[in-house]
N, C-alpha and C. Protein backbone atom coordinates (compact mmCIF):
# COMPACT_ATOMS: atom_id res chain seq x y z
N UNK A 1 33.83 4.56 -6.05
CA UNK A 1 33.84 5.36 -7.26
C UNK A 1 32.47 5.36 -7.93
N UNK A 2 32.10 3.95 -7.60
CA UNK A 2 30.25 3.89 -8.57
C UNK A 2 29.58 5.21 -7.71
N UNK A 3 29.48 5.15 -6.46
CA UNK A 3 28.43 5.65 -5.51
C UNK A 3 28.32 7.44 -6.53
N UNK A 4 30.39 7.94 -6.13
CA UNK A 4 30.20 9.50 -6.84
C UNK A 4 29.93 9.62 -7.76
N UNK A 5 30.15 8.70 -8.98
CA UNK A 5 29.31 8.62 -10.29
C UNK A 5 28.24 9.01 -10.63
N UNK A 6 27.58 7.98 -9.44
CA UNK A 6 25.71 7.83 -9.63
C UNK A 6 25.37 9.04 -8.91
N UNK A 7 25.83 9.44 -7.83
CA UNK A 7 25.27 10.63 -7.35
C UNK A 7 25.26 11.51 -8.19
N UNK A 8 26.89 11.92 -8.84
CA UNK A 8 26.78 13.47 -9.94
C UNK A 8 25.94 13.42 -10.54
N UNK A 9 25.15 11.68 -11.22
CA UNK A 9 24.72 11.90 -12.51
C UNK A 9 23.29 12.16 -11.80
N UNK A 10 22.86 12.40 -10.38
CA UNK A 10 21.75 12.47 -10.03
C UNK A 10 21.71 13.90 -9.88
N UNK A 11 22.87 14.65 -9.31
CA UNK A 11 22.78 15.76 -9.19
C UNK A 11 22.95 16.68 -10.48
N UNK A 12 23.12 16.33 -11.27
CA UNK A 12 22.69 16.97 -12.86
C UNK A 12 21.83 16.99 -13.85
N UNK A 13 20.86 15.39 -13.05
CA UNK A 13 19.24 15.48 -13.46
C UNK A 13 18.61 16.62 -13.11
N UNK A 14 18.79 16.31 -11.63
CA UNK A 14 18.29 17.06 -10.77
C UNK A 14 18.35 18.94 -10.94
N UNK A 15 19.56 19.35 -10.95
CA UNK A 15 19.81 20.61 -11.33
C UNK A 15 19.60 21.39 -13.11
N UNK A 16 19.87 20.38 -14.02
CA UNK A 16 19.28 20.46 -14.93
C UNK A 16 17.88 20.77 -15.32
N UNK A 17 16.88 20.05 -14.96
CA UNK A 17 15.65 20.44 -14.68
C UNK A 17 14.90 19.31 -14.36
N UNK A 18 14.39 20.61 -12.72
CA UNK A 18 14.15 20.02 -10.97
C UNK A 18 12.83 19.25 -11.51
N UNK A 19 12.16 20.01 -12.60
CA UNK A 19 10.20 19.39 -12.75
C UNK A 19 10.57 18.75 -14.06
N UNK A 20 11.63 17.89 -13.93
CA UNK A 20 11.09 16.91 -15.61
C UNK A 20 10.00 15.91 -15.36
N UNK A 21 9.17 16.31 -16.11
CA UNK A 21 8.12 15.06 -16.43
C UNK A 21 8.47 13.73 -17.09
N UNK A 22 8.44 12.65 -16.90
CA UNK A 22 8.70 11.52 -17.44
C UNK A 22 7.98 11.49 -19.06
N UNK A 23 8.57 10.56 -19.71
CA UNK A 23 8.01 10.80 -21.06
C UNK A 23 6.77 9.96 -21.23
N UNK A 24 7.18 8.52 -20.06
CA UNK A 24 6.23 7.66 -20.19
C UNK A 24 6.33 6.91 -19.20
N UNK A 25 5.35 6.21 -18.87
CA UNK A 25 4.92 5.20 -17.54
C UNK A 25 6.04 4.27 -17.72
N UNK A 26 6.47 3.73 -18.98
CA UNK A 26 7.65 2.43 -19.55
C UNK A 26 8.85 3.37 -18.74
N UNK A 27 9.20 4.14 -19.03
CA UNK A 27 10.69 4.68 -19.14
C UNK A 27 10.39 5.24 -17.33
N UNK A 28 9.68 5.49 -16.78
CA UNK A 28 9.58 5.87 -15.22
C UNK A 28 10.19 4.29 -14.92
N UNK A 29 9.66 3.25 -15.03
CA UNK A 29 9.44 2.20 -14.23
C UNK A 29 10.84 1.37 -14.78
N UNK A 30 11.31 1.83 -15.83
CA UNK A 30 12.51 1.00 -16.37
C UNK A 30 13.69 1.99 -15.05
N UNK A 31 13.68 3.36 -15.06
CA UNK A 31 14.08 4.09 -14.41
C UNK A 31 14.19 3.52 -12.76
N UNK A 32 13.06 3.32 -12.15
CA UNK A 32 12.93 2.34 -10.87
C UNK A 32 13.68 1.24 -10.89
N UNK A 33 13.31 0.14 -11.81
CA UNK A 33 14.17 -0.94 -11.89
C UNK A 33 15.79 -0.25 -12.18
N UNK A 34 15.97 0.17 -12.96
CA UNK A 34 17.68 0.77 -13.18
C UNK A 34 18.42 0.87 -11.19
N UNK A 35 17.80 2.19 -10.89
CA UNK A 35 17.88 2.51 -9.21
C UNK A 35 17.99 1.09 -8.75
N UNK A 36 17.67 0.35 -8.50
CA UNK A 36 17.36 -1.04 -7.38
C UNK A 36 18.65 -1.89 -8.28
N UNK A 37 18.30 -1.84 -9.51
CA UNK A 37 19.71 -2.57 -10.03
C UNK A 37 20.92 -2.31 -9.79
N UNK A 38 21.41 -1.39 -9.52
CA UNK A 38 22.49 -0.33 -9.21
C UNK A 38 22.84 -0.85 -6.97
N UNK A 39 21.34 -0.53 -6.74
CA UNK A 39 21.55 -0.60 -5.24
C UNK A 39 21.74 -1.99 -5.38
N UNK A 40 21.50 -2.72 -5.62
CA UNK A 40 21.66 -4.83 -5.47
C UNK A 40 23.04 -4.73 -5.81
N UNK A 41 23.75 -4.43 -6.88
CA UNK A 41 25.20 -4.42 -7.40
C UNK A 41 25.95 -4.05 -6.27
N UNK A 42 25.38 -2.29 -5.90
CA UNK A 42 26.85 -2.11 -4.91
C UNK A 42 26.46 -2.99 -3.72
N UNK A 43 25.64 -3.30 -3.16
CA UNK A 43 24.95 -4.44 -1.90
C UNK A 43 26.20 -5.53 -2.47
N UNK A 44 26.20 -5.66 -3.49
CA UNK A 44 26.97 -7.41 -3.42
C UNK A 44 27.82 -7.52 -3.38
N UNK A 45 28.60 -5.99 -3.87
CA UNK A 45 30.26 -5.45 -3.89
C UNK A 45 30.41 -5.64 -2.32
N UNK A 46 29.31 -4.98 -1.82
CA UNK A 46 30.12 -4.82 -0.42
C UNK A 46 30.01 -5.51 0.49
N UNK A 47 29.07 -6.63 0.54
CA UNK A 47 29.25 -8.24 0.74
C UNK A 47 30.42 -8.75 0.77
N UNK A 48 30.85 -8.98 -0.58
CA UNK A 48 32.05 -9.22 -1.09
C UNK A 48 33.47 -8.53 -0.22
N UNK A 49 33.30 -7.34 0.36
CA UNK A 49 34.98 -6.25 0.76
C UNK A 49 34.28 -6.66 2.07
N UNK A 50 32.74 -6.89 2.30
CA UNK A 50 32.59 -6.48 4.04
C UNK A 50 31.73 -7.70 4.46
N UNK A 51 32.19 -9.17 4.76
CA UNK A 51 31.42 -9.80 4.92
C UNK A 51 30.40 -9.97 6.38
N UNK A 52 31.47 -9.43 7.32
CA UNK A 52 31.17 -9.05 8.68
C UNK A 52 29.96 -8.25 8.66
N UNK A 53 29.29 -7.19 7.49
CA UNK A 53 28.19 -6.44 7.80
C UNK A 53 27.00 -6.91 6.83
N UNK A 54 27.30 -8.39 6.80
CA UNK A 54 26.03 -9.09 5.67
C UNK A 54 24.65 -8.89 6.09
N UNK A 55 24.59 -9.40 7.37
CA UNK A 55 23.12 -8.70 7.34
C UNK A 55 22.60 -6.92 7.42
N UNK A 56 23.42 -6.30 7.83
CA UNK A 56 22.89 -4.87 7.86
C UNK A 56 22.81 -4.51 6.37
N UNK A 57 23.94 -5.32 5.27
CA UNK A 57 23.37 -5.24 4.02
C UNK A 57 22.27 -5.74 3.02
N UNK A 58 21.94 -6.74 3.86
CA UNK A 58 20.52 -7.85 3.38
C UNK A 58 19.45 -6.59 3.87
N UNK A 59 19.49 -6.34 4.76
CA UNK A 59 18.20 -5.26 5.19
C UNK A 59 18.24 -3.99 4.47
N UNK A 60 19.37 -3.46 4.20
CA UNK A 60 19.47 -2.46 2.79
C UNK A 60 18.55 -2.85 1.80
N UNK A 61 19.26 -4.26 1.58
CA UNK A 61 18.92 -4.60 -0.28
C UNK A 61 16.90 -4.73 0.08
N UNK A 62 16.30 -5.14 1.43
CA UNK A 62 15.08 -5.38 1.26
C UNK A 62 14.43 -3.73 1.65
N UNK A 63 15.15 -2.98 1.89
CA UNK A 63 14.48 -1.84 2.34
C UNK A 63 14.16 -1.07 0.47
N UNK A 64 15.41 -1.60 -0.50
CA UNK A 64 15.35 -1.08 -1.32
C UNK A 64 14.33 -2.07 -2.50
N UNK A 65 14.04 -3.00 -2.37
CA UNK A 65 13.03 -3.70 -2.73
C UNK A 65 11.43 -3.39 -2.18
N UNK A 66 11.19 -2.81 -1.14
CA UNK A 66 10.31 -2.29 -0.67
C UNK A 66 10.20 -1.16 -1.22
N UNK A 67 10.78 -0.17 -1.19
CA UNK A 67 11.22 0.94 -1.72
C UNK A 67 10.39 0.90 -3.45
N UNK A 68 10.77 0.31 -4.00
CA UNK A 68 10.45 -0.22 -5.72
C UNK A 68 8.90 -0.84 -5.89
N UNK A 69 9.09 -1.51 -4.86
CA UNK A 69 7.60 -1.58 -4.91
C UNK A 69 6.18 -0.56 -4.72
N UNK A 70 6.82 0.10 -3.66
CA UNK A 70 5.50 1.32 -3.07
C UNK A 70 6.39 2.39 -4.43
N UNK A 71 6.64 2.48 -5.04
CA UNK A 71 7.32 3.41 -5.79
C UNK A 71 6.46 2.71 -7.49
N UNK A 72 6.22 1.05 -7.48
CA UNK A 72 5.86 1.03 -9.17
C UNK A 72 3.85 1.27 -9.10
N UNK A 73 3.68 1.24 -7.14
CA UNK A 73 2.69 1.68 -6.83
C UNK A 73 1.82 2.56 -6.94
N UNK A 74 3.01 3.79 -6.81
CA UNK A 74 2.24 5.02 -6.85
C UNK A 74 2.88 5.56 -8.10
N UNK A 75 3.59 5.27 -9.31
CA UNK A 75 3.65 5.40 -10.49
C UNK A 75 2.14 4.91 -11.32
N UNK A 76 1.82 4.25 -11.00
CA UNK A 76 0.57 3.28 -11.61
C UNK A 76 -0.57 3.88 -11.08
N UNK A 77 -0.41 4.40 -10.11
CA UNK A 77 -1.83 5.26 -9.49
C UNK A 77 -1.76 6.44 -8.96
N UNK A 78 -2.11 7.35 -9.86
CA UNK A 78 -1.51 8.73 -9.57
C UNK A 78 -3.08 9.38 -9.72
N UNK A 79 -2.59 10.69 -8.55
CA UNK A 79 -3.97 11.06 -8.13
C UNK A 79 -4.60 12.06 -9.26
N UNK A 80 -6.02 11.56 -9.42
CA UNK A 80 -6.59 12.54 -10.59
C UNK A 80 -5.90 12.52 -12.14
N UNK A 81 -6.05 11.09 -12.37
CA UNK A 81 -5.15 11.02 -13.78
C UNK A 81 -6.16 11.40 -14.65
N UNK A 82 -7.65 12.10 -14.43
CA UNK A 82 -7.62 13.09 -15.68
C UNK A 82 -6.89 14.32 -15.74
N UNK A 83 -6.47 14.97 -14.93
CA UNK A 83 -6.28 16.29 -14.84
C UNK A 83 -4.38 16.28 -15.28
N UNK A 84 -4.28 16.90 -16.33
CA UNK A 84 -3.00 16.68 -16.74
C UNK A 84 -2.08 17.58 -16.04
N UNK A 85 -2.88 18.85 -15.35
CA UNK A 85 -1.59 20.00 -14.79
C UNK A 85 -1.49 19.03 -13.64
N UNK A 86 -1.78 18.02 -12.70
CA UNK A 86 -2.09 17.68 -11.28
C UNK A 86 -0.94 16.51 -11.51
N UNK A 87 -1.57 15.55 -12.97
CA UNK A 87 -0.66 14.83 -12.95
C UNK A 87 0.81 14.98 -12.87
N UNK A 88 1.12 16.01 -14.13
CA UNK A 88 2.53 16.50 -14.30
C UNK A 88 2.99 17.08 -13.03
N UNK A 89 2.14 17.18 -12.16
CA UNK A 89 3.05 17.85 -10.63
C UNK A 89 3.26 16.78 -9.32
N UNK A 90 2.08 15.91 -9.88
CA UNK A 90 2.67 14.19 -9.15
C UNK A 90 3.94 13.45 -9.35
N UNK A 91 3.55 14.02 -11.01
CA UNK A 91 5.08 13.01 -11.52
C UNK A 91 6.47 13.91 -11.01
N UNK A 92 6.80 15.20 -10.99
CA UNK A 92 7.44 16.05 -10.68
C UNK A 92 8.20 15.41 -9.12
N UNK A 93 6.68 15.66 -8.50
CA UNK A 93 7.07 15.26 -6.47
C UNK A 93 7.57 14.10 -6.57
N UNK A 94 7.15 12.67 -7.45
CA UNK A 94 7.24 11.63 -7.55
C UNK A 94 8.79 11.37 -7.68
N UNK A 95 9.47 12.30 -8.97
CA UNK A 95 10.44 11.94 -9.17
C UNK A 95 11.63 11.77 -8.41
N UNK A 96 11.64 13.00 -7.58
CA UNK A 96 12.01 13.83 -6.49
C UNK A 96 11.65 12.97 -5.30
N UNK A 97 10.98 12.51 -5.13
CA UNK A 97 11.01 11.32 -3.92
C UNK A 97 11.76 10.15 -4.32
N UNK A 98 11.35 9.44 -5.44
CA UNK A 98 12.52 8.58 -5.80
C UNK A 98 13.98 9.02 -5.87
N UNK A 99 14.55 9.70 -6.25
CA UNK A 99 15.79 10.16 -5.90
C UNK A 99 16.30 10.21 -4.82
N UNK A 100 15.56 10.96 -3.77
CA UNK A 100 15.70 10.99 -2.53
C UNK A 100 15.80 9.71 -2.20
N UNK A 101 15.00 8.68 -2.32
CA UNK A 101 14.48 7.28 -1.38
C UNK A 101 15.83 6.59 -1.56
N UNK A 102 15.95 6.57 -2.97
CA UNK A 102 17.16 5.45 -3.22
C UNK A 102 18.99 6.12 -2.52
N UNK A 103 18.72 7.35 -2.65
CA UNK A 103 19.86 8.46 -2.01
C UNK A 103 20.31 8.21 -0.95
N UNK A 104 19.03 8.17 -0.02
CA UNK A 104 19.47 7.18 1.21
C UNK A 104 19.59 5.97 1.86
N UNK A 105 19.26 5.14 0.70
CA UNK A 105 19.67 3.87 0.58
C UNK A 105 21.31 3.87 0.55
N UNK A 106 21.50 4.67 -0.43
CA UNK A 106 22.90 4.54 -1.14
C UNK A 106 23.99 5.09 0.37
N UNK A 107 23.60 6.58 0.74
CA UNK A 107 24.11 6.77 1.62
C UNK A 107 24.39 6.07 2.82
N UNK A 108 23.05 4.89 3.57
CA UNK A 108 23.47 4.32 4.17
C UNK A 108 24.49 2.89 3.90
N UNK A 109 24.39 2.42 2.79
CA UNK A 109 25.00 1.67 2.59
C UNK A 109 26.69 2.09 2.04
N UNK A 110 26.74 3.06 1.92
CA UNK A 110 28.32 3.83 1.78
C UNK A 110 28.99 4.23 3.65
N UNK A 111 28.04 4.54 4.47
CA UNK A 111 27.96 4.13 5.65
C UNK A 111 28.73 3.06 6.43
N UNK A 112 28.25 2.07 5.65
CA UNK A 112 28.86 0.70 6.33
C UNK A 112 29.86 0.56 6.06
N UNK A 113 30.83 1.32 5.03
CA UNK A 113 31.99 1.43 4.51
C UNK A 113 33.11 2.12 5.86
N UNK A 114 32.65 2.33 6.65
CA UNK A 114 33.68 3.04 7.63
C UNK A 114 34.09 2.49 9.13
């Protein structure tokens, strides 16, 4: 039930509006941490219902720790941070890759559910 939750509420960011710019570097990166908090939770739920697939879920939870990292990476270093139209279209692609990244985290780990 979490997984369709989190998805709708991704797919109504998302469709709402595709180029939101973040307001701020704080609220992007609280945003990152939120994602990984969410993926560790359902990881432990399903530990918990699926103990038989512990490690294919340990390699989830580090793919999604990797994930957060090259992600608070290229939040922090974005190309041509004088140029504000370039930035706002980094942060745009940016966002939009994070969604995606953690999406298929989520998906594979809803995966192991079958």
């Amino acid at each position: 039930m979490r997984h369709i939750l989190f998805f709708l509420s991704l797919w109504y960011e998302r469709t709402k509006n595709n180029n939101k710019v973040m307001a701020n570097l704080r609220f992007l990166k609280k945003e990152i941490d939120y994602r990984l908090e969410e993926l560790v939770f359902d990881c432990d739920m399903t530990i918990y219902f699926r103990p038989d697939k512990e490690q294919e879920i340990f390699a989830i939870m580090q793919e999604g720790v990797e994930l957060r990292n090259e992600l608070y990476h290229k939040a922090n270093n974005p190309v041509e941070p004088k140029n504000a139209s370039l930035v706002r279209k980094y942060y745009a692609a940016f966002r939009n890759e994070m969604v995606e990244g953690y999406g298929k985290l989520f998906e594979k780990l809803s995966a192991l559910h079958d």
